[in-house]
C-alpha atoms as a PDB file:
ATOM      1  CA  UNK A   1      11.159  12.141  23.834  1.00  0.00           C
ATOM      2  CA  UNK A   2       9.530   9.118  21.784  1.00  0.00           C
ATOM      3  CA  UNK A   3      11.892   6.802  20.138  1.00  0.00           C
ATOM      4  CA  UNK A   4      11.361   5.783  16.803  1.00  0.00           C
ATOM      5  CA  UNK A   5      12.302   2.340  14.784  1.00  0.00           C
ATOM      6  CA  UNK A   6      12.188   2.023  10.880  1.00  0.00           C
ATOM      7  CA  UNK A   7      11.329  -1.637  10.224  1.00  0.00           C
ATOM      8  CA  UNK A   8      11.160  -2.753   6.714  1.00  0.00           C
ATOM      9  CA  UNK A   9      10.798  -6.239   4.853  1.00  0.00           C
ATOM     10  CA  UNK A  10      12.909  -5.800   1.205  1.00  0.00           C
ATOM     11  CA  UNK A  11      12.407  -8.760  -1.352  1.00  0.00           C
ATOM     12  CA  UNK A  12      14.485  -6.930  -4.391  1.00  0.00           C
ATOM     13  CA  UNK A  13      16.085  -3.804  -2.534  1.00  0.00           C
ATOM     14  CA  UNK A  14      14.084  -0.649  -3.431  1.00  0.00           C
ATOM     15  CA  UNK A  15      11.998  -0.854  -0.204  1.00  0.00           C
ATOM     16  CA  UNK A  16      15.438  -1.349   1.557  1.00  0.00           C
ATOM     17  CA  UNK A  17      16.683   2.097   0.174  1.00  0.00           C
ATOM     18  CA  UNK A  18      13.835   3.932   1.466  1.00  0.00           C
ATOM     19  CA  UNK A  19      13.555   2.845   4.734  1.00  0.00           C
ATOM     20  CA  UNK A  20      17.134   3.635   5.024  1.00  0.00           C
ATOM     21  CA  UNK A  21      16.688   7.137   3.896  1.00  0.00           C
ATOM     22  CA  UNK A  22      13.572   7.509   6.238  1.00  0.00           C
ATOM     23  CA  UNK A  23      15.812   6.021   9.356  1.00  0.00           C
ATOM     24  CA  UNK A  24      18.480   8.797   8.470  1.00  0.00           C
ATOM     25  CA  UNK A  25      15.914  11.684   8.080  1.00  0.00           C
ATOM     26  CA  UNK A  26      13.682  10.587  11.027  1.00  0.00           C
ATOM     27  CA  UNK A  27      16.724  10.040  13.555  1.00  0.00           C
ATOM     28  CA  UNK A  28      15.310   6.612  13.851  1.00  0.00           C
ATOM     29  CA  UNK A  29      16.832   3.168  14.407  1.00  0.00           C
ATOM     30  CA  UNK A  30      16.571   0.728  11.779  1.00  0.00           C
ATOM     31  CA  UNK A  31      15.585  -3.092  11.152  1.00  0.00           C
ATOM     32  CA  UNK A  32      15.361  -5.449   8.390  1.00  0.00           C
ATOM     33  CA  UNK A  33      12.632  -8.111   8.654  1.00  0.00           C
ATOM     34  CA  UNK A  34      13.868 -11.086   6.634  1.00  0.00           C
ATOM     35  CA  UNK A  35      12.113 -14.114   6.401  1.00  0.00           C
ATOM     36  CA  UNK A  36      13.802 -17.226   7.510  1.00  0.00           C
ATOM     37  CA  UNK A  37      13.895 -18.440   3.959  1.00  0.00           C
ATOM     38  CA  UNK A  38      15.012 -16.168   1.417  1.00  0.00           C
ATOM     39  CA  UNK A  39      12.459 -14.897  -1.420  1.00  0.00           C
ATOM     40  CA  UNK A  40      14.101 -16.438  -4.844  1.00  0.00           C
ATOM     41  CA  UNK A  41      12.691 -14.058  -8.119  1.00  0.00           C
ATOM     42  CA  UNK A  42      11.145 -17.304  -9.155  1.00  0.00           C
ATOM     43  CA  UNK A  43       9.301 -17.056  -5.939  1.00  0.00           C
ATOM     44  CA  UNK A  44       8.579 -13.343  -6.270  1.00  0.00           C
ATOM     45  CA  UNK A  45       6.907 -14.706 -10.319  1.00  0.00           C
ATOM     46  CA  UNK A  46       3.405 -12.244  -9.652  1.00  0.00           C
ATOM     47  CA  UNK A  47       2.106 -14.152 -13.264  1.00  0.00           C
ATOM     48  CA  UNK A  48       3.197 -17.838 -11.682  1.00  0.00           C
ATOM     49  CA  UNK A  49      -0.116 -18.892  -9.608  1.00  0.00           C
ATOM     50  CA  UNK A  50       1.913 -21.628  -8.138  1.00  0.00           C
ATOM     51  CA  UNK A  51       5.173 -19.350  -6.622  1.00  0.00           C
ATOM     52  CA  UNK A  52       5.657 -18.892  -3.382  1.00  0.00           C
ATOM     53  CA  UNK A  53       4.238 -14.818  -2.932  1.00  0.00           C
ATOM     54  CA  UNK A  54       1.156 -15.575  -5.092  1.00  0.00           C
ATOM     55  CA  UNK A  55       0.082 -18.278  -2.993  1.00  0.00           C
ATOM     56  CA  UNK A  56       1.133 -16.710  -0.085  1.00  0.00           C
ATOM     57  CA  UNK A  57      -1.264 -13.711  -1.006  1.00  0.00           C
ATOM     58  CA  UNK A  58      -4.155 -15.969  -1.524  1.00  0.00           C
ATOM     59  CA  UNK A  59      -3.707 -17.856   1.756  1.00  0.00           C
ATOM     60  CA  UNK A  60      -5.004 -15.829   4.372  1.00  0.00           C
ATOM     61  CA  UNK A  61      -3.449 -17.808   6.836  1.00  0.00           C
ATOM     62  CA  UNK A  62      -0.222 -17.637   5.639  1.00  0.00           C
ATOM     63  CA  UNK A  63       2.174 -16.557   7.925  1.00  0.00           C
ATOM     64  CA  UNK A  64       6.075 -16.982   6.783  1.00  0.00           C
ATOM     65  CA  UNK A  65       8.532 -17.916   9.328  1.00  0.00           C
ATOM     66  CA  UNK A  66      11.107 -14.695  10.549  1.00  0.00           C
ATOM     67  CA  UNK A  67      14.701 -15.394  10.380  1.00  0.00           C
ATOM     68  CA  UNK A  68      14.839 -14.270  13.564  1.00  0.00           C
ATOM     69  CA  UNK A  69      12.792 -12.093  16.530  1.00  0.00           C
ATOM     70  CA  UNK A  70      15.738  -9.278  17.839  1.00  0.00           C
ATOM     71  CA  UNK A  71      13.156  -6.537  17.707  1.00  0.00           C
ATOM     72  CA  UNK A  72      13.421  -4.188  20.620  1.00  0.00           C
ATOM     73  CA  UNK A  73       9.903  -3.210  20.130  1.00  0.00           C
ATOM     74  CA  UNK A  74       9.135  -2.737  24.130  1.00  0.00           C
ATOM     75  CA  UNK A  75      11.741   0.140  22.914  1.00  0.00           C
ATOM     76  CA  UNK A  76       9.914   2.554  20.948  1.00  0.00           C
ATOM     77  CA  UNK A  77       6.742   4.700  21.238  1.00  0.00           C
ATOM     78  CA  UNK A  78       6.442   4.524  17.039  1.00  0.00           C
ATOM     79  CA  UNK A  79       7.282   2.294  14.532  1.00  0.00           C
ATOM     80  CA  UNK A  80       7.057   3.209  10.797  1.00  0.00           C
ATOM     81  CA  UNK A  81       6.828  -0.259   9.043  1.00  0.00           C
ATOM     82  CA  UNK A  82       7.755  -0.477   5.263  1.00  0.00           C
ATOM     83  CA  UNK A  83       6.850  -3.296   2.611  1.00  0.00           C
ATOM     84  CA  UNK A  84       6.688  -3.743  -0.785  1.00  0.00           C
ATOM     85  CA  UNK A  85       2.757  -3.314  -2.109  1.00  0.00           C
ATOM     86  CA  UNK A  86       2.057  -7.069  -3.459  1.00  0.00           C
ATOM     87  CA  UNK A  87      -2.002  -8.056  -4.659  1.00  0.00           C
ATOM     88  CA  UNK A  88      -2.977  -4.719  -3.287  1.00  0.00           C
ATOM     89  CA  UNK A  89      -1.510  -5.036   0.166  1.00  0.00           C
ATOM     90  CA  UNK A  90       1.144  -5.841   2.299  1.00  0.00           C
ATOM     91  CA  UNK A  91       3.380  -9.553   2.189  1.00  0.00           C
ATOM     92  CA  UNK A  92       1.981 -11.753   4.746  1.00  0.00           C
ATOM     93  CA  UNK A  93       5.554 -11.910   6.278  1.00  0.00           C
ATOM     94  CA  UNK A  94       4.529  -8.347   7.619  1.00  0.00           C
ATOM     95  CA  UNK A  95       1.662 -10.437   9.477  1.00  0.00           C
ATOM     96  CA  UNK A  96       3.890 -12.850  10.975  1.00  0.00           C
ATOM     97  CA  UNK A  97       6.534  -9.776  12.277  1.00  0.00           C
ATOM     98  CA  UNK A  98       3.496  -7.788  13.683  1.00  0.00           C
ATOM     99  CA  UNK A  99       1.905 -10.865  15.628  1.00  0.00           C
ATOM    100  CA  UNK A 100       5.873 -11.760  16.873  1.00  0.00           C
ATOM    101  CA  UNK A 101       5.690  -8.979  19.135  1.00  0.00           C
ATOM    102  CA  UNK A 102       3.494  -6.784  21.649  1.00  0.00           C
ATOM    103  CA  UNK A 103       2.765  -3.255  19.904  1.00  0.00           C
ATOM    104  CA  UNK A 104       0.064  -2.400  22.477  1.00  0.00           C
ATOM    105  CA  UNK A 105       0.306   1.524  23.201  1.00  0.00           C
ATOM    106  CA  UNK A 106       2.419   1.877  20.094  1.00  0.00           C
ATOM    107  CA  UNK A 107       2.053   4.416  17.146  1.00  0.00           C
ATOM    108  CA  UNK A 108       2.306   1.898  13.857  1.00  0.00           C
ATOM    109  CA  UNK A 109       3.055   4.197  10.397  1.00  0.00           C
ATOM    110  CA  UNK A 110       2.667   2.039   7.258  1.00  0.00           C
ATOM    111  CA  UNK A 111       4.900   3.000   3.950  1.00  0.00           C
ATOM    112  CA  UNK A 112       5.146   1.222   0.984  1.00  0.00           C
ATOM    113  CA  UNK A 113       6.801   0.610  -2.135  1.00  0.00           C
ATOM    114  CA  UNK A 114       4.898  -0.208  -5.181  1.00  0.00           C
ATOM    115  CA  UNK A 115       5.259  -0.577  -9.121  1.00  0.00           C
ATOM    116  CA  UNK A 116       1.427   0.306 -10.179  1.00  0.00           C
ATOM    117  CA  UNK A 117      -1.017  -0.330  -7.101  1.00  0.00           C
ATOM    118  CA  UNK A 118      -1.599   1.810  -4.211  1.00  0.00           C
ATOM    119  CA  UNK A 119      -2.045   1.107  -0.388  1.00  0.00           C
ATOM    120  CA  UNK A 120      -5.684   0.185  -0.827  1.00  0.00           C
ATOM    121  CA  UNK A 121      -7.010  -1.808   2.390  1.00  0.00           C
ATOM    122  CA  UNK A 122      -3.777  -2.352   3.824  1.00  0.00           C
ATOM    123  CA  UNK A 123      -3.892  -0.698   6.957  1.00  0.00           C
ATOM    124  CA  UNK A 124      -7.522  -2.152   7.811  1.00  0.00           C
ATOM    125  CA  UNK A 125      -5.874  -5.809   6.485  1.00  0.00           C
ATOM    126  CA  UNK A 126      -3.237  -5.185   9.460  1.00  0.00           C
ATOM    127  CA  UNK A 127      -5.454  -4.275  11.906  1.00  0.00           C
ATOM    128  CA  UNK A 128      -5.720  -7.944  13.458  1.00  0.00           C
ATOM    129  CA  UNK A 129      -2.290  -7.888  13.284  1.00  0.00           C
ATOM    130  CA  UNK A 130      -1.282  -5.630  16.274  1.00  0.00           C
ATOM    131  CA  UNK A 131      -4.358  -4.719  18.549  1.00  0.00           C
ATOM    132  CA  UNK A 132      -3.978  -2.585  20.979  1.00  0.00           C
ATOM    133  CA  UNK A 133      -1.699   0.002  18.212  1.00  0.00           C
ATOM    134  CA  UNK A 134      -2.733   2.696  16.743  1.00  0.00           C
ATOM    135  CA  UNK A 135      -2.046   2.020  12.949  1.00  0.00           C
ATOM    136  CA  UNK A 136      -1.602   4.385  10.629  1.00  0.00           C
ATOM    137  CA  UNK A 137      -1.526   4.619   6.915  1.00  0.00           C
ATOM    138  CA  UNK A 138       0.536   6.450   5.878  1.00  0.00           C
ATOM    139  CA  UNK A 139       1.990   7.146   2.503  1.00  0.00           C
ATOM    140  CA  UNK A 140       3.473   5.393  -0.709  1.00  0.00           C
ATOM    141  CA  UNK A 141       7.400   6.557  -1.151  1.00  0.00           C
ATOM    142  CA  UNK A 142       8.047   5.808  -4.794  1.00  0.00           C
ATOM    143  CA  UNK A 143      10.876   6.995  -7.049  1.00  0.00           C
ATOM    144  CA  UNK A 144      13.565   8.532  -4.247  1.00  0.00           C
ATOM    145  CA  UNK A 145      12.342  11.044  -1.881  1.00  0.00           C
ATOM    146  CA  UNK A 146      14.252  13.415  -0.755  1.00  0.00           C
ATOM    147  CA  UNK A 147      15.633  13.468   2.751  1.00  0.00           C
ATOM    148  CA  UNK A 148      13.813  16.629   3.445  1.00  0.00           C
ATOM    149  CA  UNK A 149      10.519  15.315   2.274  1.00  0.00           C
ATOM    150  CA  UNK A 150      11.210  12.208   4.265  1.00  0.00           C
ATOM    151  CA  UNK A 151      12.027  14.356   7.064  1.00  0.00           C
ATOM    152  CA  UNK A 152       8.672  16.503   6.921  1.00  0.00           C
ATOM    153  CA  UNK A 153       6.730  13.258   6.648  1.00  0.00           C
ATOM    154  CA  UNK A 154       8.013  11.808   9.461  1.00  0.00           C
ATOM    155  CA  UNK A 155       7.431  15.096  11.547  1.00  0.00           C
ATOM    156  CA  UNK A 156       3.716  14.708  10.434  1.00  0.00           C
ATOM    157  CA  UNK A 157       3.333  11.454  11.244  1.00  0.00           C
ATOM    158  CA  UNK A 158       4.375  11.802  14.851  1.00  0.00           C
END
C-alpha cells in the first residue's frame, strides 16, 4: 500500500486549509513547508516591484532558505504538493523544498490556490526541480472543496 504525504507552503492561510482537508480525505500525512524567514504582507505587496515575492518571482535563481528539512520523503510513494499560484506559477520556496530532498521514483501531484490565475506552466517550471519524479499537475482547489470531492481527487490521482 503506497503512503501518501500532503506538503503545502501557506503565506496567508487559505492554502493551509486545503491541504489540511486533502490530508484528512486522502488518509495522508501532512507537512508545512515554511520558509526560514517568515513572509510579512508587505513582502507578499504583488503591486510593490521591490517586495520580497515579486522579486523573488523575477529571479530565477531564487531559492528561499527552509526553516527546516524534517521531511520523511524516502517515506512515501506520492506526494501531493500545494502552493499558493503567484506570477502564474508556483513560489520559488517550492523550488528550494523540491531540490532539499531525493523524489526519484516518486509520484509528485501539484494543487494550488489562486485568486484569478490558473496553474499555467507550473508543472513544466518544476520539472528541474525533482528529476527522476513523475510530476503531475493536477488541479486548482479554490473556494472549499468538499471532503468527498477531495477524496475522489485524490483516488484519481493515484
Amino acid at each position: 500500500m503506497s503512503k501518501t504525504l500532503v506538503a503545502y507552503f501557506s503565506a496567508s492561510g487559505v492554502t493551509k486549509r486545503v491541504a489540511q482537508n486533502l490530508a484528512v480525505a486522502a488518509e495522508a500525512d501532512i507537512y508545512e513547508i515554511r520558509p526560514a524567514v517568515p513572509y510579512t504582507s508587505a513582502d507578499l505587496n504583488w503591486m510593490d516591484k521591490n517586495s520580497r515575492s515579486t522579486i523573488e518571482s523575477k529571479d530565477r535563481s531564487s531559492r528561499p532558505e527552509l526553516a527546516d528539512k524534517d521531511a520523511d520523503i524516502a517515506a512515501y510513494d506520492r506526494v501531493f504538493v500545494g502552493f499558493p499560484i503567484w506570477w502564474y506559477t508556483a513560489p520559488a520556496i517550492i523550488k528550494t523544498f523540491l531540490e532539499s530532498y531525493d523524489f526519484s521514483g516518486k509520484t509528485i501531484v501539484l494543487f494550488a490556490t489562486s485568486g484569478g490565475s490558473g496553474l499555467g506552466n507550473t508543472a513544466k517550471d518544476l520539472e528541474q526541480s525533482c528529476l527522476g519524479a513523475v510530476i503531475r499537475e493536477g488541479k486548482l482547489l479554490n473556494g472549499n472543496p468538499s471532503r468527498e470531492a477531495l477524496k475522489e481527487w485524490a483516488a484519481q490521482m493515484a
